[in-house]
Structures are given as structure tokens and as C-alpha cells.
C-alpha atoms as a PDB file:
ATOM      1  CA  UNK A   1      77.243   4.746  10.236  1.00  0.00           C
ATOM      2  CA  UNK A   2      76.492   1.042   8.273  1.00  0.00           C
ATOM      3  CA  UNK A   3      74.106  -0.664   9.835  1.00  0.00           C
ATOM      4  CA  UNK A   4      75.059  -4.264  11.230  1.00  0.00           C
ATOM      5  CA  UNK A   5      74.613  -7.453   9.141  1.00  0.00           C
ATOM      6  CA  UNK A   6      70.837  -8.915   9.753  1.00  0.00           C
ATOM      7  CA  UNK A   7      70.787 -12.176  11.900  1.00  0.00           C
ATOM      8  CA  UNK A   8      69.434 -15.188   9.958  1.00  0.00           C
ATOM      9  CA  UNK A   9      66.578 -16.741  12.526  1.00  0.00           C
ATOM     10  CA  UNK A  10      68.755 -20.226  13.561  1.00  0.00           C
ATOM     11  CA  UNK A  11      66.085 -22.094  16.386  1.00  0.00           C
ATOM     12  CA  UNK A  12      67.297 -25.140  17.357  1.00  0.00           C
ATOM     13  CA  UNK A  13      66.016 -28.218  15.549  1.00  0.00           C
ATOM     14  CA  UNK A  14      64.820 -30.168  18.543  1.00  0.00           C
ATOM     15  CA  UNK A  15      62.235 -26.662  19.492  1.00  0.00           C
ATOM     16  CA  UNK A  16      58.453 -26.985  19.052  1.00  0.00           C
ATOM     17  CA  UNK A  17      59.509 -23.559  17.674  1.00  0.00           C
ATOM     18  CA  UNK A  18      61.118 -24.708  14.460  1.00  0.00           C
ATOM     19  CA  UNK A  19      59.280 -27.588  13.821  1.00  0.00           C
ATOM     20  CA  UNK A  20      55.932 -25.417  13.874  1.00  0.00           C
ATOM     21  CA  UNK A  21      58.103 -23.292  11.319  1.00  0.00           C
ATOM     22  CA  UNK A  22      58.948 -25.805   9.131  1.00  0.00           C
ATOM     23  CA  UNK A  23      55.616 -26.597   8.227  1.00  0.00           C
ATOM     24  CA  UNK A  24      53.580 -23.713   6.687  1.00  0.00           C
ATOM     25  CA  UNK A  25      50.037 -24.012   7.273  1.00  0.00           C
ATOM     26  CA  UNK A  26      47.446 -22.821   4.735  1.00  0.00           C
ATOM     27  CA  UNK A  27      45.742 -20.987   6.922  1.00  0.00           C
ATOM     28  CA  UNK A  28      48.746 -18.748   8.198  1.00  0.00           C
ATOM     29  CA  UNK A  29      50.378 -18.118  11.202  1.00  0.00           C
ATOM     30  CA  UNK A  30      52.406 -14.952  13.082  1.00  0.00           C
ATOM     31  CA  UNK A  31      55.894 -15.950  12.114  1.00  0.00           C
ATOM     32  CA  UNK A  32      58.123 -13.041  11.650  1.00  0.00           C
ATOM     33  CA  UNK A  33      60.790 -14.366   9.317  1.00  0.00           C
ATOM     34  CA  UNK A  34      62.249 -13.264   5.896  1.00  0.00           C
ATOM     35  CA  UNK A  35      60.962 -16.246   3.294  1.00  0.00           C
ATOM     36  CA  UNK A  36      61.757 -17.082  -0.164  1.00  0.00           C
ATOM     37  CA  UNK A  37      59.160 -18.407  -2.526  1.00  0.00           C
ATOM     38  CA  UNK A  38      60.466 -20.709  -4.996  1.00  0.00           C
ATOM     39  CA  UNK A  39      57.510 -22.004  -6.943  1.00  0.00           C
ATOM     40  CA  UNK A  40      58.116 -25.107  -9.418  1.00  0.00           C
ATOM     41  CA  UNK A  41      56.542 -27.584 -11.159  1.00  0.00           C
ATOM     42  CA  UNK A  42      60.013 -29.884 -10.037  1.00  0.00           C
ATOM     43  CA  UNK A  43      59.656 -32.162 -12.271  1.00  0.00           C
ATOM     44  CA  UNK A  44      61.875 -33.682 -11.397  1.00  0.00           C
ATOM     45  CA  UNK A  45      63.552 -31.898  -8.333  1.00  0.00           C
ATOM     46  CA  UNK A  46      67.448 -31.933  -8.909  1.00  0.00           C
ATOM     47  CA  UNK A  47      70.756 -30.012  -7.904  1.00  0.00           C
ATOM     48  CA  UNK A  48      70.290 -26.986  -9.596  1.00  0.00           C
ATOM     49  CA  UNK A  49      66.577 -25.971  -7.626  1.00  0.00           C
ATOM     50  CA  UNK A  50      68.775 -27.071  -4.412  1.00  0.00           C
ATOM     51  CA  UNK A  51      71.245 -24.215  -5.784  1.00  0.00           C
ATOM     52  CA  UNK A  52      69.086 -22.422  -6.243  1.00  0.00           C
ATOM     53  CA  UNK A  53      67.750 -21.973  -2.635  1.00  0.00           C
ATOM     54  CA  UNK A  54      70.804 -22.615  -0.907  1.00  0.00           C
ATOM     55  CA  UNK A  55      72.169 -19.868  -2.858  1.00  0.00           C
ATOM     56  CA  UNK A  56      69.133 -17.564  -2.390  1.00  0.00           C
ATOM     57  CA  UNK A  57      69.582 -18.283   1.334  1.00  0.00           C
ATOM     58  CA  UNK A  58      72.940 -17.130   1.499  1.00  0.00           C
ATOM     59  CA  UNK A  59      72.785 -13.868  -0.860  1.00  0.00           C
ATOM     60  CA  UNK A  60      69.371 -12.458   0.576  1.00  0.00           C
ATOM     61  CA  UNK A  61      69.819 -13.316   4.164  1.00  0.00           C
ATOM     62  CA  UNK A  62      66.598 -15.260   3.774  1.00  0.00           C
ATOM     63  CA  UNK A  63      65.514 -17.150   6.775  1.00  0.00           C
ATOM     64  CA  UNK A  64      63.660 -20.029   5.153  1.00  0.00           C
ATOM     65  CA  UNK A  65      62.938 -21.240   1.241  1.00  0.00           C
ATOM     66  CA  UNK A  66      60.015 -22.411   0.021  1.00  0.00           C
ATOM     67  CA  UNK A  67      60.271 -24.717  -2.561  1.00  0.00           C
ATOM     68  CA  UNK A  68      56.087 -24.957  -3.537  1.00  0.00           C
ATOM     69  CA  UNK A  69      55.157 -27.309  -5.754  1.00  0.00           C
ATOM     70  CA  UNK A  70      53.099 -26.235  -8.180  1.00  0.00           C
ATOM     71  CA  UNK A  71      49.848 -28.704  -9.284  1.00  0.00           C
ATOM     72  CA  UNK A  72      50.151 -27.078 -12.688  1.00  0.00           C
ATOM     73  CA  UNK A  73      51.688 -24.754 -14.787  1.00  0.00           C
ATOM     74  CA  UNK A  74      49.861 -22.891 -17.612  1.00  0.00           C
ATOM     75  CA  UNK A  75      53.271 -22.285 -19.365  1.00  0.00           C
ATOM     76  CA  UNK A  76      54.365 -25.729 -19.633  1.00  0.00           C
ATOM     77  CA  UNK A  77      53.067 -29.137 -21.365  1.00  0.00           C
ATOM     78  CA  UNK A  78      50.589 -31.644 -19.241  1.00  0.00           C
ATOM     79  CA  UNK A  79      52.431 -34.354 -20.899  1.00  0.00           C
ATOM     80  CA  UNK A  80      55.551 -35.642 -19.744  1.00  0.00           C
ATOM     81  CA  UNK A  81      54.580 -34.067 -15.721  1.00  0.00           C
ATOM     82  CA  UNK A  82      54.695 -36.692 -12.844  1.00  0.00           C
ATOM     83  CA  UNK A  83      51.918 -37.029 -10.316  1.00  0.00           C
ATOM     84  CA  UNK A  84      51.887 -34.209  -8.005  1.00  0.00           C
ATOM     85  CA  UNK A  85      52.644 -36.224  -5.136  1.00  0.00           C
ATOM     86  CA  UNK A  86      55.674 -37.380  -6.905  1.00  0.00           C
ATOM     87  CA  UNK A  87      57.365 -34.140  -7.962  1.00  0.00           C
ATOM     88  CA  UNK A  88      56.602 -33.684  -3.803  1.00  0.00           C
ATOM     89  CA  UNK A  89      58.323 -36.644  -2.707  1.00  0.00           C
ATOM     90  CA  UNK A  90      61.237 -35.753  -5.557  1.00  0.00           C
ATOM     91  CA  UNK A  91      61.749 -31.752  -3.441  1.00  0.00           C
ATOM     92  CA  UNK A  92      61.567 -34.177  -0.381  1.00  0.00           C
ATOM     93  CA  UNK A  93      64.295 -36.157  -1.169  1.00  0.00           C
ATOM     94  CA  UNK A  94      66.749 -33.595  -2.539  1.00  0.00           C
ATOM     95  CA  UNK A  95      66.302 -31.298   0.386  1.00  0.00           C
ATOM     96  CA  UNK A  96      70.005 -30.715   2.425  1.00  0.00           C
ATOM     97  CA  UNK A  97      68.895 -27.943   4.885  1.00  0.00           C
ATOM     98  CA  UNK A  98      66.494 -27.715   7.238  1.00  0.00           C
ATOM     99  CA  UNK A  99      65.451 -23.909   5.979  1.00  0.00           C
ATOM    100  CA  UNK A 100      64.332 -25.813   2.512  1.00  0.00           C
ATOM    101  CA  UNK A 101      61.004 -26.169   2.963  1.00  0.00           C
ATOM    102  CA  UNK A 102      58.667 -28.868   0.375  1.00  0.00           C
ATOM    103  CA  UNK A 103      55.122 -27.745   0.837  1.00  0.00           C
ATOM    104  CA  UNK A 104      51.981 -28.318  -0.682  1.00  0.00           C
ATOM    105  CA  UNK A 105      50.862 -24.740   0.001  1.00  0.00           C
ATOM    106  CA  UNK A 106      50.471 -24.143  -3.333  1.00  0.00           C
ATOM    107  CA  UNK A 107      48.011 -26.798  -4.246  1.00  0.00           C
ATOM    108  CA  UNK A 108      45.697 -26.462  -0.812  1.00  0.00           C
ATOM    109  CA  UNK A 109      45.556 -22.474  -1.570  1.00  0.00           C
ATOM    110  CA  UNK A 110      43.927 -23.770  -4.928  1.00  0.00           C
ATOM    111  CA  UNK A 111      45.172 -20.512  -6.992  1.00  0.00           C
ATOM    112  CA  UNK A 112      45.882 -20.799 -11.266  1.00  0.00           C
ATOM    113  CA  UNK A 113      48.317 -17.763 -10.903  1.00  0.00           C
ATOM    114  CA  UNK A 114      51.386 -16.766  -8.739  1.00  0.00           C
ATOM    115  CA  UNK A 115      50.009 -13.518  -8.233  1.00  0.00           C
ATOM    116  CA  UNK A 116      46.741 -14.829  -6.838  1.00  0.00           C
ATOM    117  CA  UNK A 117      48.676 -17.143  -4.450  1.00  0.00           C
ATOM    118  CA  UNK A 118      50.761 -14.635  -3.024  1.00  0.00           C
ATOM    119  CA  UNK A 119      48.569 -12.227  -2.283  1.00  0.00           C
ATOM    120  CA  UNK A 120      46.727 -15.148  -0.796  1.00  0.00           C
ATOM    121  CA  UNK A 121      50.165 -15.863   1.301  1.00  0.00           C
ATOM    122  CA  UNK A 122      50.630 -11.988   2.364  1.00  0.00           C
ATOM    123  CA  UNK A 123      47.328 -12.002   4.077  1.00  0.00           C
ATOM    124  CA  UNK A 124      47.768 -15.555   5.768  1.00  0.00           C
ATOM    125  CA  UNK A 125      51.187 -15.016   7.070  1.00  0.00           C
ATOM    126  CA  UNK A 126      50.706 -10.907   7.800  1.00  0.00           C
ATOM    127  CA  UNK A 127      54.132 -10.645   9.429  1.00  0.00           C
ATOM    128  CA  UNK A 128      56.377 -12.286   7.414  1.00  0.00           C
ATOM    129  CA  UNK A 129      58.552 -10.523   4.421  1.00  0.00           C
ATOM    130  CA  UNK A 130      58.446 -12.930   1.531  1.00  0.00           C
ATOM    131  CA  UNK A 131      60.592 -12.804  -1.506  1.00  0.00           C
ATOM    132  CA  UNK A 132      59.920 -14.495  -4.800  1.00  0.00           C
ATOM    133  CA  UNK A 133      62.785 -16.531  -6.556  1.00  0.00           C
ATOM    134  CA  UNK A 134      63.100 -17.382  -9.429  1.00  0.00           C
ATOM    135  CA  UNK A 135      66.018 -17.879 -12.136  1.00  0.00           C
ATOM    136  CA  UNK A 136      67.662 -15.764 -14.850  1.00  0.00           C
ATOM    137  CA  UNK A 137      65.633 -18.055 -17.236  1.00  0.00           C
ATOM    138  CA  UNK A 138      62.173 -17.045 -16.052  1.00  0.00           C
ATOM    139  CA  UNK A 139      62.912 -13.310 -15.927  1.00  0.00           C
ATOM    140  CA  UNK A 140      62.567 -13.607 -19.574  1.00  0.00           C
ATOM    141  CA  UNK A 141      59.816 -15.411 -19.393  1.00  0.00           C
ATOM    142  CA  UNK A 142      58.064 -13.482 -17.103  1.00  0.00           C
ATOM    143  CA  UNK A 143      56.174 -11.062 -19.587  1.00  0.00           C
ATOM    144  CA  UNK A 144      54.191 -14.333 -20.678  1.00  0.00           C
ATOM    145  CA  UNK A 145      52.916 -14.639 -16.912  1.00  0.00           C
ATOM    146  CA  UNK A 146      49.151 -13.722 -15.862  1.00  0.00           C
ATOM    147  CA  UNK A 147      49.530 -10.324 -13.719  1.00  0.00           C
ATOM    148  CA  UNK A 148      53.265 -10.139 -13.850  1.00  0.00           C
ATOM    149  CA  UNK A 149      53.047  -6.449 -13.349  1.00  0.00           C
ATOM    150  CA  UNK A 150      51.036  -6.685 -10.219  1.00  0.00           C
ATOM    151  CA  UNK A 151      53.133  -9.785  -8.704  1.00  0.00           C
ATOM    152  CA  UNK A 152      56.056  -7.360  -9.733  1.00  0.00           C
ATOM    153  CA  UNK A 153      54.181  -4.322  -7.418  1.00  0.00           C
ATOM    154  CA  UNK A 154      53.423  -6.967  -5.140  1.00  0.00           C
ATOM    155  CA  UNK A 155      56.960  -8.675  -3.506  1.00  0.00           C
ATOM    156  CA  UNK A 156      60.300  -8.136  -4.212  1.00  0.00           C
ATOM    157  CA  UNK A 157      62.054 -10.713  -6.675  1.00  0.00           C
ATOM    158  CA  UNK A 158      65.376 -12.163  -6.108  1.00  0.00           C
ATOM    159  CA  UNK A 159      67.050 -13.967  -9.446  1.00  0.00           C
ATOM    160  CA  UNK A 160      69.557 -16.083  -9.828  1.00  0.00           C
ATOM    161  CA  UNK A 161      72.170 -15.893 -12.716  1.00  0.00           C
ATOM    162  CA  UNK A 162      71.534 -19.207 -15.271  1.00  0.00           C
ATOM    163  CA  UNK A 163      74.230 -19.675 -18.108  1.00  0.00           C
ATOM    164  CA  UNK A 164      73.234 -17.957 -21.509  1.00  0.00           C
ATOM    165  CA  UNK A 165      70.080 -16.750 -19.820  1.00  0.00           C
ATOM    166  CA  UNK A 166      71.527 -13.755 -17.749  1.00  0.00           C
ATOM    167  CA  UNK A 167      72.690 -11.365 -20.699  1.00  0.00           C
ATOM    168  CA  UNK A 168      69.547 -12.274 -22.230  1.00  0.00           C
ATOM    169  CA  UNK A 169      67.443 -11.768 -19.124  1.00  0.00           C
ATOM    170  CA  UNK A 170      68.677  -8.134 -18.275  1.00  0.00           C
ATOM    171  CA  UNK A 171      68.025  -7.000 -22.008  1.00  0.00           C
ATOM    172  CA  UNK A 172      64.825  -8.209 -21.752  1.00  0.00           C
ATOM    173  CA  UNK A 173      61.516  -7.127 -21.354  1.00  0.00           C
ATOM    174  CA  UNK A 174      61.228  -7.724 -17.836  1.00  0.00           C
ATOM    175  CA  UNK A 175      64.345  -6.231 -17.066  1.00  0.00           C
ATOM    176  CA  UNK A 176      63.610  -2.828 -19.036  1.00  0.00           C
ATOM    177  CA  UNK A 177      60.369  -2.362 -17.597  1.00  0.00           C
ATOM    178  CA  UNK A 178      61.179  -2.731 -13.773  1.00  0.00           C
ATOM    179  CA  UNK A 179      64.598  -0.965 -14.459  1.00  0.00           C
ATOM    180  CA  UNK A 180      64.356   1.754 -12.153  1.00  0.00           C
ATOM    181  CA  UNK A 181      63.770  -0.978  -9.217  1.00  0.00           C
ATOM    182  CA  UNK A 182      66.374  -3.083  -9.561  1.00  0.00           C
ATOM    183  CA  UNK A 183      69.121  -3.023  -6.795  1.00  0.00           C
ATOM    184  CA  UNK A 184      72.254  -3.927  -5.714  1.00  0.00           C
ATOM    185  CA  UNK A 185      72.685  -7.821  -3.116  1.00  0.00           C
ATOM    186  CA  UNK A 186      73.399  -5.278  -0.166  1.00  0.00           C
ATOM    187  CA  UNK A 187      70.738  -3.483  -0.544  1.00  0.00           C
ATOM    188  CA  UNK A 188      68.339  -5.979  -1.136  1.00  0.00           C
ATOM    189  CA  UNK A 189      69.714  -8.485   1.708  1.00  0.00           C
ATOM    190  CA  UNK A 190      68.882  -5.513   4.073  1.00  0.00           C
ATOM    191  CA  UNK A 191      65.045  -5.944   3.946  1.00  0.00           C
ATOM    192  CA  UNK A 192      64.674  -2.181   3.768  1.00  0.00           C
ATOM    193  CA  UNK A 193      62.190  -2.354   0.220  1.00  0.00           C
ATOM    194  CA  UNK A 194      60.968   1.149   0.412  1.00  0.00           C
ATOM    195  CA  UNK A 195      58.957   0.770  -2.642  1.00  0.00           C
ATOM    196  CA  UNK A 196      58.259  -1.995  -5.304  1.00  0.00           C
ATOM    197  CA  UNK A 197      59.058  -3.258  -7.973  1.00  0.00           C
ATOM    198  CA  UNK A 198      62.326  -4.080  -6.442  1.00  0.00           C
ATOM    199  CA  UNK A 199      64.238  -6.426  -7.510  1.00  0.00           C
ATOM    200  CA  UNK A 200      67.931  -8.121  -7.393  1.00  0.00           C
ATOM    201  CA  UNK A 201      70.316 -10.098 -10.116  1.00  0.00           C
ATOM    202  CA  UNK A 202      73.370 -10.436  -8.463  1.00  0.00           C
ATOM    203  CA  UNK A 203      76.713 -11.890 -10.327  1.00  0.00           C
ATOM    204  CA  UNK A 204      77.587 -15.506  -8.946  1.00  0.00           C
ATOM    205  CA  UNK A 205      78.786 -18.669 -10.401  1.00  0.00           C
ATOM    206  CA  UNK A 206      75.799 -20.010 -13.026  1.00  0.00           C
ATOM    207  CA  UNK A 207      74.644 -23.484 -12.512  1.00  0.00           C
ATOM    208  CA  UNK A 208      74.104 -25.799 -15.917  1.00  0.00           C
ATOM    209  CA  UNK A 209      71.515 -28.565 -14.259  1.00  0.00           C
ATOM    210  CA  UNK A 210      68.035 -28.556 -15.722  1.00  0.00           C
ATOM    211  CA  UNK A 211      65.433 -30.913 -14.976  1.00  0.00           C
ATOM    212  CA  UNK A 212      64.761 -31.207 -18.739  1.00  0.00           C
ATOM    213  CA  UNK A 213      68.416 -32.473 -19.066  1.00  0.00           C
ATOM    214  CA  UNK A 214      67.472 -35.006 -16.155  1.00  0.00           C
ATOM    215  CA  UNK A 215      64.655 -36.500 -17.693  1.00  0.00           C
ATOM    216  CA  UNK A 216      66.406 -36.864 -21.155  1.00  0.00           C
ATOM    217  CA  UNK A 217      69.381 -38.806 -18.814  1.00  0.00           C
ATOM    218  CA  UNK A 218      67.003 -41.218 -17.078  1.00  0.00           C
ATOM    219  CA  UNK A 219      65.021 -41.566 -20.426  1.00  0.00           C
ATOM    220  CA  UNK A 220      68.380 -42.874 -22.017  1.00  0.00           C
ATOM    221  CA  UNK A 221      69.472 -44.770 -18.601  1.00  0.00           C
ATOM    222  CA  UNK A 222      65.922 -46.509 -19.138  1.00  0.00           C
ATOM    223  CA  UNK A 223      66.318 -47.246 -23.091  1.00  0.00           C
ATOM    224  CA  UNK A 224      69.724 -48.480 -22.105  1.00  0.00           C
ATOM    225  CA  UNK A 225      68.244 -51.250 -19.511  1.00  0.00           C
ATOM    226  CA  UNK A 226      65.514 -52.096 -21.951  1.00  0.00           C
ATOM    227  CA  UNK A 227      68.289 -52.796 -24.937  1.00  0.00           C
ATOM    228  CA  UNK A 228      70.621 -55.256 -22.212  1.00  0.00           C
ATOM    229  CA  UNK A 229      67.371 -56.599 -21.174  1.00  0.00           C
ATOM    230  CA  UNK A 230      65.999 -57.775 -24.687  1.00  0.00           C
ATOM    231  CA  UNK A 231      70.155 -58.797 -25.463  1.00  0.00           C
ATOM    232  CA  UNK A 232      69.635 -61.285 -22.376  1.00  0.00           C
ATOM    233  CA  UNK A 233      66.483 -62.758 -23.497  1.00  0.00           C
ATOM    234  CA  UNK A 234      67.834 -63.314 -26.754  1.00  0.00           C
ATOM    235  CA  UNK A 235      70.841 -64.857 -25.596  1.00  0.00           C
ATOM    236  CA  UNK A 236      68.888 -67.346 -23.334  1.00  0.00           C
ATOM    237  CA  UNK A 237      66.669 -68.183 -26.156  1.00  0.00           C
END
């Protein structure tokens, strides 16, 4: 006999409830909910993270996303990242649902490495069943990350497809190594992990934003002002 489809947790917005919810603390609380983790440096936050979630929402019956902003990532270049409180402000401000989440967790849990952080998390927030996100792109990546076996052993990991990535991703590494746990989006929406790694890549539609795209655009939207602002000058002089 199928078991019937999970209930997503929907408390009214106006409930002390919810609005204790929507703002993890550090320190933890009881909440029994099913949470993504989508960790980020978001810099800048755009469409495609908001995808992202909204998508992860949908496809594992996820209660809430996380969208933690990370102070700093060992994989990527200091130069070129905005302020912490900026990339913040920039999840802030592209956030559409009320289960996206911006939180500084992250940075007040003082942690280099995801796998430190969320085994901080597990113990702070003992009854909740997170889920780490991430896209097609860092699945291939993910061999270069500190303890990736362990954070592997440690939650289950839902991907999301990312154009010319995917193929790539499930030949990978990653993918060859935690073979044997990978299953299918019904299976993995059901909750019912009975032993990790587990893991889920499920075929959608690929989204083509990337914040590296976005800051190349509003580096050329800012040369652009620059050049009719200097063709102004010149004409008044």
C-alpha cells in the first residue's frame, strides 16, 4: 500500500510560531521540520540561488531553505567578494518565499568547513532532518572539499541539474564514489534515509544564471556609465 504524500509544515505568517521559525538561532531550538542547507558565498545573490531553493522546496518536500551565507570560502578568491553584510542584504533582497530563509548562522557558528558546521547544526537543532543543497556544478567539485566523505556520511545531499555540469557531475568522482547511495526524487522526498550517503539528482529544467555572469553584467553596466559620463564632461568643456 503507497504511503500518502508528506505534508509540507504551512503555519500561518501572522503565528509567533513561524516567525520563531523563520529565524534560526545559533544556539538551536526543538523544531521538527525537514530543512535544506544551501550554503553560499552569494556574491552576489541572483535568480538562479532563488531556483535553486524554490526548486529544492518543491522536489524534496522540504519545509524551509536555508540560504547561509558563508563569511568565506577556501575554494574561491578573497578578491572580487563583497562585505559579508552585503552578500546578506543581496539573499535578503532576492528572497520570494517566506520558507527562504537568509541567515547568518554560518558566520556566528564560526566553522572553516561545511562538515564542521553541520555537525555543529545536527546537535543544535536535534529534531530537525536537514538536507544539504547544492548544484550539479559543486558535485564535481566536491572531492576538493575538507571532509567531503564525512559530510557525505553525515546528511543526505539533494542536487540540482546545472547546464553542461550534470553529465559531467554524474561521471565524476563524487558521483562514482557515493554510487550505491544515490536515489530516485520519490524516494528521497519521503524522508525515509535508512542509511547514508544518500543522495538525489533528479532531471528538471537547468537554469543558466551565475553570479559570475552577474558581476561581469554590472561591471560592463558600470564601464558603460563611466564612458557617457566622461562623453558629457567633454562635451560641456
Amino acid at each position: 500500500m503507497a504511503k500518502p504524500a508528506r505534508k509540507i509544515c504551512q503555519v500561518p505568517l501572522s503565528s509567533s510560531f513561524h516567525r520563531a521559525l523563520a529565524t534560526p538561532s545559533r544556539w538551536g531550538d526543538g523544531r521538527r521540520i525537514r530543512v535544506g542547507l544551501l550554503g553560499g558565498s552569494f556574491n552576489p545573490a541572483h535568480k538562479g540561488h532563488m531556483d535553486l531553493a524554490l526548486f529544492s522546496l518543491r522536489r524534496f518536500q522540504l519545509d524551509q531553505v536555508w540560504l547561509m551565507v558563508s563569511p568565506g570560502n577556501p575554494l574561491k578568491p578573497i578578491a572580487g567578494m563583497a562585505p559579508f553584510l552585503r552578500r546578506l542584504d543581496s539573499v535578503k533582497s532576492k528572497i520570494t518565499s517566506p520558507r527562504l530563509i537568509a541567515t547568518d548562522i554560518e558566520q556566528a557558528i564560526q566553522k572553516k568547513y561545511t562538515y564542521e558546521t553541520i555537525k555543529i547544526l545536527k546537535a543544535r537543532f536535534p529534531h530537525a532532518q536537514f538536507i544539504w543543497l547544492m548544484g550539479a556544478d559543486s558535485l564535481i567539485q566536491f572531492p576538493r572539499w575538507k571532509f567531503w566523505k564525512r559530510l557525505a556520511a553525515l546528511v543526505p545531499i539533494g542536487i540540482v541539474p546545472r547546464p553542461s555540469y550534470t553529465y559531467k557531475a554524474l561521471h565524476g568522482q563524487a558521483a562514482s564514489y557515493l554510487r550505491h547511495g544515490r536515489l530516485g526524487s520519490k524516494a528521497f522526498s519521503s524522508g525515509a534515509f535508512h542509511q547514508l550517503p544518500s543522495w538525489c539528482l533528479p532531471l528538471a529544467k537547468e537554469n543558466q544564471i551565475s553570479a559570475t555572469a552577474i558581476r561581469k553584467k554590472d561591471m560592463e553596466k558600470r564601464n558603460r556609465k563611466r564612458l557617457t559620463a566622461c562623453k558629457n564632461t567633454l562635451n560641456v568643456l
